[in-house]
Protein backbone atom coordinates (compact mmCIF):
# COMPACT_ATOMS: atom_id res chain seq x y z
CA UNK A 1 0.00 0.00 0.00
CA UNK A 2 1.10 3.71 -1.22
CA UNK A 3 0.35 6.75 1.43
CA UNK A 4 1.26 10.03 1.07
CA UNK A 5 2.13 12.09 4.01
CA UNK A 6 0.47 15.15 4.62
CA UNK A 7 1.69 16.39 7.63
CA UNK A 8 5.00 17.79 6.31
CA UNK A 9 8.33 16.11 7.60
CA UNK A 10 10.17 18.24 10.22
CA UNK A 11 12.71 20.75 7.46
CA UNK A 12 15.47 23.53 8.73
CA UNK A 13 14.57 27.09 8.42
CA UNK A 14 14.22 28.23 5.14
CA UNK A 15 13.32 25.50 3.31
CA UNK A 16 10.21 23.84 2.27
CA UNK A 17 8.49 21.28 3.89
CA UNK A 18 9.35 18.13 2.24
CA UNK A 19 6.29 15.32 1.82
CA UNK A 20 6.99 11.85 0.78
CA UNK A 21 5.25 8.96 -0.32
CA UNK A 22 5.58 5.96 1.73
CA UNK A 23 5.25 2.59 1.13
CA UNK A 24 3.55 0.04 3.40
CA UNK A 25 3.42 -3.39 3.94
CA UNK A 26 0.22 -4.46 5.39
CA UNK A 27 0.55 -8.09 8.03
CA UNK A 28 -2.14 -10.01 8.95
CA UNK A 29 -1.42 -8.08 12.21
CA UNK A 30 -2.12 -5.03 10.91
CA UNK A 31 -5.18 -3.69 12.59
CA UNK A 32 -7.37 -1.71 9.85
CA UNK A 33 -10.44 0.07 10.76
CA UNK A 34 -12.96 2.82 9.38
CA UNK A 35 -13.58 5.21 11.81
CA UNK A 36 -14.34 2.74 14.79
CA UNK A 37 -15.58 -0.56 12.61
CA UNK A 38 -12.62 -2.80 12.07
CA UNK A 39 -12.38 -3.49 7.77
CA UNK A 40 -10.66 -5.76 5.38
CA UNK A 41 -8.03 -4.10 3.28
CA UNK A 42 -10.65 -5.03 0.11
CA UNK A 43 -12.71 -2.48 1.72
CA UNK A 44 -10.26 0.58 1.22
CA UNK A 45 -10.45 2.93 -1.26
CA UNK A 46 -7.93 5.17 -3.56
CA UNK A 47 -7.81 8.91 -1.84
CA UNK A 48 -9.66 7.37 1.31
CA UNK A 49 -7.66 9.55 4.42
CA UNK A 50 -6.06 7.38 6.60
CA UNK A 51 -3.83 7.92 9.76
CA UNK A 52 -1.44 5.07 9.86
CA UNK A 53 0.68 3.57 12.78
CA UNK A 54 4.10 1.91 10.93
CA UNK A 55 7.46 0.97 11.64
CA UNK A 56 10.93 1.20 9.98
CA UNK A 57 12.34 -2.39 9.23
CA UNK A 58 15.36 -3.54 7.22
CA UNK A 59 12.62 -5.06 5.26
CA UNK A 60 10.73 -1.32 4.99
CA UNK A 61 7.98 0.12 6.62
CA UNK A 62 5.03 -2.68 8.15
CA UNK A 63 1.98 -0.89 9.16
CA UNK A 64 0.81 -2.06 12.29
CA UNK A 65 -2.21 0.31 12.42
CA UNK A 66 -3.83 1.55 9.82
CA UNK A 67 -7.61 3.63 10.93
CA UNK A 68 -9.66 5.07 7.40
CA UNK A 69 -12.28 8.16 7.83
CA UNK A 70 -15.59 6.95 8.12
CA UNK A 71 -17.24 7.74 4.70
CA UNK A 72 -19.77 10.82 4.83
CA UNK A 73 -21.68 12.25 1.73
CA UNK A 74 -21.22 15.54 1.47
CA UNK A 75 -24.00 16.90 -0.93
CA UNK A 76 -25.19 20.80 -0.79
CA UNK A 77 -28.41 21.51 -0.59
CA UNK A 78 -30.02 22.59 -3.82
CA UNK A 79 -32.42 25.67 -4.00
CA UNK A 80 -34.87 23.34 -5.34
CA UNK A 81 -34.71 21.37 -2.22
CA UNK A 82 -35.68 24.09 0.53
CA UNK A 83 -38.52 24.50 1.95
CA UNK A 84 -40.92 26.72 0.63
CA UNK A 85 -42.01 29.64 2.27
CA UNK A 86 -44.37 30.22 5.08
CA UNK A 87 -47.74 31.20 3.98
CA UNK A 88 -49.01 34.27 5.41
CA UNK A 89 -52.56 33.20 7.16
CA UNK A 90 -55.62 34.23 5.32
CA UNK A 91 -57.68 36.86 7.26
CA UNK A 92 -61.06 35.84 9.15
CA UNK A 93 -63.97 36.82 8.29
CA UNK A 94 -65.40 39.99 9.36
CA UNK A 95 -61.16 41.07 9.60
CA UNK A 96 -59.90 43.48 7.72
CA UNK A 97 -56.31 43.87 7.02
């Protein structure tokens, strides 16, 4: 698995941050949840946001946590879709307005 940091890497004064793209290897131990519900890694998604728990190996980095944002439609409400406005209440007879 391919992640790409977005918290930028600690840099000396001056200089730009400088992010990276890591690459993971995900165990059988690697716990992998979205949001609170624990997941397969079939179950992930390209651009999902994940915050990931790894270590550094001789054999590279092993992700040994690996939590996904719970997925939320974000849709704006159309004009279309408000609701209409209040109607103004007729006068009774014998009123006059």
């Amino acid at each position: 698995m391919a992640v790409r940091e977005t918290v930028a890497s600690a840099t000396q004064k001056g200089q730009k941050p400088i992010r990276r793209t890591l690459t993971l290897v995900l165990t059988p131990d690697t716990k992998i949840l979205r949001g609170k519900i624990p997941v397969s890694p079939e179950e992930l998604c390209v651009k999902d946001y994940v915050v990931v728990r790894y270590a550094e190996t001789p054999q590279g980095a092993v992700a040994l946590s690996l939590r996904a944002a719970d997925v939320v439609a974000r849709t704006t409400p159309s004009p279309a879709a408000a609701p209409p406005p209040a109607e103004t209440a007729a006068p009774e007879a014998g009123q006059h307005r």
